[in-house]
Every structure is written in C-alpha cells, then in structure tokens.
Protein backbone atom coordinates (compact mmCIF):
# COMPACT_ATOMS: atom_id res chain seq x y z
CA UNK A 1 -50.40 79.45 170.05
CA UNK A 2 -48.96 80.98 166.95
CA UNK A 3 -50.43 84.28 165.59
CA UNK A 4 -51.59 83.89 161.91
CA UNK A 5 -53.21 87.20 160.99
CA UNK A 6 -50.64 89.85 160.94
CA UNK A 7 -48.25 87.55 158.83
CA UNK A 8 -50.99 86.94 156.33
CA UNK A 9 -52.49 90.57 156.40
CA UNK A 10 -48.88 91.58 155.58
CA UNK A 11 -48.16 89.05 152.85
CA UNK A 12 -51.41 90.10 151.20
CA UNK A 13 -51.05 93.83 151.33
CA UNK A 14 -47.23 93.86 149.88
CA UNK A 15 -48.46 91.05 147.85
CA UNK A 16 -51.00 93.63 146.05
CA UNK A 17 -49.26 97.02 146.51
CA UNK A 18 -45.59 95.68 145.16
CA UNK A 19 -42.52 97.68 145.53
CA UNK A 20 -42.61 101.33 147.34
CA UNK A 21 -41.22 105.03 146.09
CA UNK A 22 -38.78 105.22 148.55
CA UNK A 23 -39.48 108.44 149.91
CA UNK A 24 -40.39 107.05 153.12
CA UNK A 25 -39.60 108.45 157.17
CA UNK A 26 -38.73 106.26 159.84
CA UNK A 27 -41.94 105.86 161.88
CA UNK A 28 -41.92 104.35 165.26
CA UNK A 29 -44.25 103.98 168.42
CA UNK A 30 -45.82 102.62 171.27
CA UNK A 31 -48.78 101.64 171.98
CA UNK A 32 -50.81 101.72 175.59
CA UNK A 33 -53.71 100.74 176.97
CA UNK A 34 -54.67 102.34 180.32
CA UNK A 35 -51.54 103.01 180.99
CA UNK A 36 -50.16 99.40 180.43
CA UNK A 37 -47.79 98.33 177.39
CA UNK A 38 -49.95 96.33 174.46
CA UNK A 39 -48.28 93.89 172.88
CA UNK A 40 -49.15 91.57 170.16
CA UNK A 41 -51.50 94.78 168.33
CA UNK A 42 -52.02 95.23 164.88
CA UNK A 43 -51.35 99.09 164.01
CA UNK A 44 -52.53 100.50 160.28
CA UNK A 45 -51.28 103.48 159.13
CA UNK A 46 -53.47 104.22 156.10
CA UNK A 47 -53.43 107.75 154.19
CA UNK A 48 -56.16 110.16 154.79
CA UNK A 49 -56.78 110.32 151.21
CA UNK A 50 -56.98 106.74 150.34
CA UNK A 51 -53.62 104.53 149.31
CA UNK A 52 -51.61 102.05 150.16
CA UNK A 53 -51.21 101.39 154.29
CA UNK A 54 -47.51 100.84 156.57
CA UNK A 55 -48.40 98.37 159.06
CA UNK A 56 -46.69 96.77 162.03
CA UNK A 57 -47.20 94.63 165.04
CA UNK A 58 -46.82 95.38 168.48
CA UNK A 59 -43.53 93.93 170.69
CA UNK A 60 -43.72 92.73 174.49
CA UNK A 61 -43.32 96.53 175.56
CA UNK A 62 -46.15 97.83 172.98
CA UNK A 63 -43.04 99.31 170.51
CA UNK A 64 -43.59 99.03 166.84
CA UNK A 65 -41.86 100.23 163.62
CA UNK A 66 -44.25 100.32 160.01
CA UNK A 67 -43.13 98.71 157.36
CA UNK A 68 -44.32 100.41 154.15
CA UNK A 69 -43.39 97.45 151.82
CA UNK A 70 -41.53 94.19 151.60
CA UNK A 71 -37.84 96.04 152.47
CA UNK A 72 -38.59 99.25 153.16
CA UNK A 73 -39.87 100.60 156.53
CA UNK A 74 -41.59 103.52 157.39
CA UNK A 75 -44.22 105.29 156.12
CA UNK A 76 -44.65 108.57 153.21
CA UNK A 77 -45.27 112.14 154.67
CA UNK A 78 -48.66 112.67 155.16
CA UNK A 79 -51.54 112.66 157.25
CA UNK A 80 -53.14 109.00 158.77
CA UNK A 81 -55.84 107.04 160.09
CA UNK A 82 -54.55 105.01 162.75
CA UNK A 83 -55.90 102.17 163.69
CA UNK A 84 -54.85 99.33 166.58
CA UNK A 85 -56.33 95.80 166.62
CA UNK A 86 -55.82 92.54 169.05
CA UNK A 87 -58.67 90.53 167.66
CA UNK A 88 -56.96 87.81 165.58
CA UNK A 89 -57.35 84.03 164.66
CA UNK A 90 -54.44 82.20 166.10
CA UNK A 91 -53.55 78.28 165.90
CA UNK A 92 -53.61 76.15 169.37
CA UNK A 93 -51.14 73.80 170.36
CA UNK A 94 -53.57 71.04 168.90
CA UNK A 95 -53.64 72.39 165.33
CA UNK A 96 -57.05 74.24 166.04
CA UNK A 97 -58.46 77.64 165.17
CA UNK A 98 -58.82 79.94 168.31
CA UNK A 99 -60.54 83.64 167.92
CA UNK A 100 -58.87 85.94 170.04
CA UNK A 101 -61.13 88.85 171.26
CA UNK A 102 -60.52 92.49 170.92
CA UNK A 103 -59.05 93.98 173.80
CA UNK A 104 -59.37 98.29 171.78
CA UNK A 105 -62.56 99.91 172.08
CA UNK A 106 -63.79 100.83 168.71
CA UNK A 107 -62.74 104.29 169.13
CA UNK A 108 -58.94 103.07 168.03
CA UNK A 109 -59.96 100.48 165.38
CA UNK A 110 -63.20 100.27 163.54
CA UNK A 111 -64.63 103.49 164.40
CA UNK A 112 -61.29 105.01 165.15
CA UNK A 113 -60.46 109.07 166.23
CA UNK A 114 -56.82 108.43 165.93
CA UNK A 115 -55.07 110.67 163.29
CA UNK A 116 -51.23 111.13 162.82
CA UNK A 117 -49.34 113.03 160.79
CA UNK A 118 -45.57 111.94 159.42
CA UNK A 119 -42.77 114.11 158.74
CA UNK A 120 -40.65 113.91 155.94
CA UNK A 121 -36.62 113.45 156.90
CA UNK A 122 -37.54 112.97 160.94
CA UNK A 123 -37.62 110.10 162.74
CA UNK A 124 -41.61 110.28 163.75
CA UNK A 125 -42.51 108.43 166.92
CA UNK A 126 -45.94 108.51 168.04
CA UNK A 127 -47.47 107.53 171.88
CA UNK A 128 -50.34 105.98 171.32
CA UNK A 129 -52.20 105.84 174.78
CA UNK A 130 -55.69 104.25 174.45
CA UNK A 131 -58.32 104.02 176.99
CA UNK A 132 -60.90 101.54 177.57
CA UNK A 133 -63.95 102.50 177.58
CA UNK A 134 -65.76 103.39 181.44
C-alpha cells in the first residue's frame, strides 16, 4: 500500500503558505504509543495563535523532524498545538482506496491536550508518549 495523505497534506499546505522567514529551530521527536514506537503518524505543529503549521511524518522508530516549508525544516519559536494522526487513505496493491483507522485517542488529535513550546537557537526535541485510552 502506498500512503497518499501526508504527501498531499504537505503539497497543499506549502502550496498555500509559500516560502518561510527563516527564523526557524530545529525541531525533532518521537512519538509513542503505550510505550511502543508509532510509525507512519501524522504530527501538526500549529501556533497557538493561529498561522501557518510545521508538519512531519513519523519513521519505523516513531522519530520525526517538521518541516516548516518546502526547504526549510523546523518550526518558529513559539508555543503549539500538537496534534498526531494515523487515520489516512492509502492505495492497495490493486489500485483501490483503503481507509486506514485511527490508532490516537482523540485526546492527541481532534480534541488534543498536547501543547509544546519551541526554543529559538536550540535544537528542541520533544517525547511524545500517548496513551490509549482504558
């Protein structure tokens, strides 16, 4: 199966937002779910305040880096609402649509509690360890 909707929610957002100021940190993580690595997760950075989101995708081991715009990684200095997705729409091997549930209880995506703040001129890494709900 090939995942489609990172690739295309990245396209679009760079697509609107254009080029970046530059005066972005290096911003790294990982990402856990009961205690286990999660891989193939959308995470969303997306200012407190409103403005334009860094977004990356999950490896194997549940690492990420953001990516601000097309060429620049990273995210500003501020304050974010984080939020981690699985659901997706990928593409079988026969050229048909496939929804892929979500695996993050709300509390991380749609109705997330996550909040992270960046540091200008660090290198911010962040441990995201979720928990599914009991």
């Amino acid at each position: 199966m090939k995942r489609r909707c990172t690739q295309l929610l990245l396209l679009g957002i760079f697509a609107i937002t254009g080029c970046g100021s530059g005066n972005t940190s290096t911003t790294t993580g990982t990402v856990t779910l009961d205690g286990n690595p999660l891989p193939d997760a959308e995470v969303v950075f997306t200012p407190e305040g409103g403005g334009r989101p860094a977004v990356a995708e999950t490896n194997e081991q549940g690492d990420f880096e953001l990516i601000y715009t097309v060429g620049q990684s990273g995210a500003p200095p501020g304050k974010y609402v984080v939020r981690v997705r699985t659901a997706t729409t990928m593409v079988n091997d026969n050229g048909k649509e496939v929804i892929v549930e979500e695996k993050v209880p709300p509390q991380y995506n749609d109705q997330t509690e996550l909040v992270c703040e960046v540091i200008q001129g660090e290198n911010n890494h962040f441990e995201l360890a979720l928990k599914s709900d009991d």
